[in-house]
C-alpha atoms as a PDB file:
ATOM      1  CA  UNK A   1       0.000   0.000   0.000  1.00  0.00           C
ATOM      2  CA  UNK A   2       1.584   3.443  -0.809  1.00  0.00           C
ATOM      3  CA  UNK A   3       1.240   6.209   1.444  1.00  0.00           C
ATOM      4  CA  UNK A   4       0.329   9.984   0.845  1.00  0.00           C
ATOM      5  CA  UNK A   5       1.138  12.987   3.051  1.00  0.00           C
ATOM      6  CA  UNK A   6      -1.553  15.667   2.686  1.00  0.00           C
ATOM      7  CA  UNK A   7      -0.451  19.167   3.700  1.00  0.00           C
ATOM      8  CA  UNK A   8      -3.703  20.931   5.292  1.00  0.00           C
ATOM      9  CA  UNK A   9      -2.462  23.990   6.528  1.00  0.00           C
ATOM     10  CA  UNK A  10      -4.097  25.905   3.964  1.00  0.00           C
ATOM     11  CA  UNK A  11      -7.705  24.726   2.080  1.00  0.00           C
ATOM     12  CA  UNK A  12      -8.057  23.379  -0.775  1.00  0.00           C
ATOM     13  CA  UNK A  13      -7.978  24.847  -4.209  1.00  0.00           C
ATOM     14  CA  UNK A  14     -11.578  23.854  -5.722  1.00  0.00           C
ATOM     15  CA  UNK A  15     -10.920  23.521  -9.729  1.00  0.00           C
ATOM     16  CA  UNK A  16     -14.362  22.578 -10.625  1.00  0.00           C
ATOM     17  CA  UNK A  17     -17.598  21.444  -9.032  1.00  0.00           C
ATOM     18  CA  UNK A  18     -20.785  20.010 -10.317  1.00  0.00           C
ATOM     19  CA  UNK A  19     -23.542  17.898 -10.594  1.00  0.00           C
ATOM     20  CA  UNK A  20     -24.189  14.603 -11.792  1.00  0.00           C
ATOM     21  CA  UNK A  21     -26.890  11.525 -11.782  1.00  0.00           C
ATOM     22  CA  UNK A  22     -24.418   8.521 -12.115  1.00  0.00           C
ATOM     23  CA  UNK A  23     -25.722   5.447 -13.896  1.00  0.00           C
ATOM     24  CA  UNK A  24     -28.331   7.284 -16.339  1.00  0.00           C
ATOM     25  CA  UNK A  25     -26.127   6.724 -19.495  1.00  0.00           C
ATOM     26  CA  UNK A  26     -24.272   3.263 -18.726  1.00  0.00           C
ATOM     27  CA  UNK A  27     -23.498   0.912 -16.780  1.00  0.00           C
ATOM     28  CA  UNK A  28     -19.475   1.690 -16.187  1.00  0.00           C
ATOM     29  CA  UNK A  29     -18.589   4.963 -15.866  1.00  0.00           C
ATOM     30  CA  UNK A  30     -14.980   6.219 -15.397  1.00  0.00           C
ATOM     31  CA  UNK A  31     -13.719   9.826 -13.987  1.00  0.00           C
ATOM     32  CA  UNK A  32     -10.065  11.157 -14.518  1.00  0.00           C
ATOM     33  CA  UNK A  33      -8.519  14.225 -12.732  1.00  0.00           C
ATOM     34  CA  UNK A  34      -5.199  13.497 -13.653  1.00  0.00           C
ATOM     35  CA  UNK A  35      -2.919  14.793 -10.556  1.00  0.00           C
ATOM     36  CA  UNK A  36      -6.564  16.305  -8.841  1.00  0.00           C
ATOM     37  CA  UNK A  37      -8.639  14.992  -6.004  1.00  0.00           C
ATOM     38  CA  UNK A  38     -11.475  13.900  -6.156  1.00  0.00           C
ATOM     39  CA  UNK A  39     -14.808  14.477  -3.700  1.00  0.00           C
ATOM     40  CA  UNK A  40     -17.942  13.077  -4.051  1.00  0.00           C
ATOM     41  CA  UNK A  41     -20.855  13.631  -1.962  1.00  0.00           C
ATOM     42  CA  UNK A  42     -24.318  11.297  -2.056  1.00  0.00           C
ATOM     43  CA  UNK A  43     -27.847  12.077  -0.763  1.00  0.00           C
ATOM     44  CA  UNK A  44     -28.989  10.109   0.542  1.00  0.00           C
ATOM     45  CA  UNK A  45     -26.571   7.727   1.679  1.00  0.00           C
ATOM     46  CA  UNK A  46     -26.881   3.957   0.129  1.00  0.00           C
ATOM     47  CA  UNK A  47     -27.831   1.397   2.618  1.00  0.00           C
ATOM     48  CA  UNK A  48     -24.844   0.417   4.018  1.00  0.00           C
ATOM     49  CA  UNK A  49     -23.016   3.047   2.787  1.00  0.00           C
ATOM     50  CA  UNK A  50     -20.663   4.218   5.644  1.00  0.00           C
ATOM     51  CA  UNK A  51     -20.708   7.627   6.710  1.00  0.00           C
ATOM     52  CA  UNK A  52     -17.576   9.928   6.798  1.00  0.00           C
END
């Protein structure tokens, strides 16, 4: 397992933000940031879905 050291001192710098309904086109869907994060947020949570 690699590790990562996050530096939080300051916030983050949001690139873009959006919407999106996952699942309505197919099946698989993939989502590349190369060298971004990524956060996604779900309402409402999935059964078993743990929460953060």
């Amino acid at each position: 397992m690699e590790s990562v050291s996050l530096c939080l001192d300051q916030p983050p710098e949001v690139v873009n933000a959006g919407v999106g309904v996952h699942g309505a086109s197919t099946a698989h869907e993939v989502f590349r940031l190369p060298d971004l994060w990524q956060l996604h947020l779900y309402s409402p949570p999935a059964p078993g879905t743990p929460c953060l």
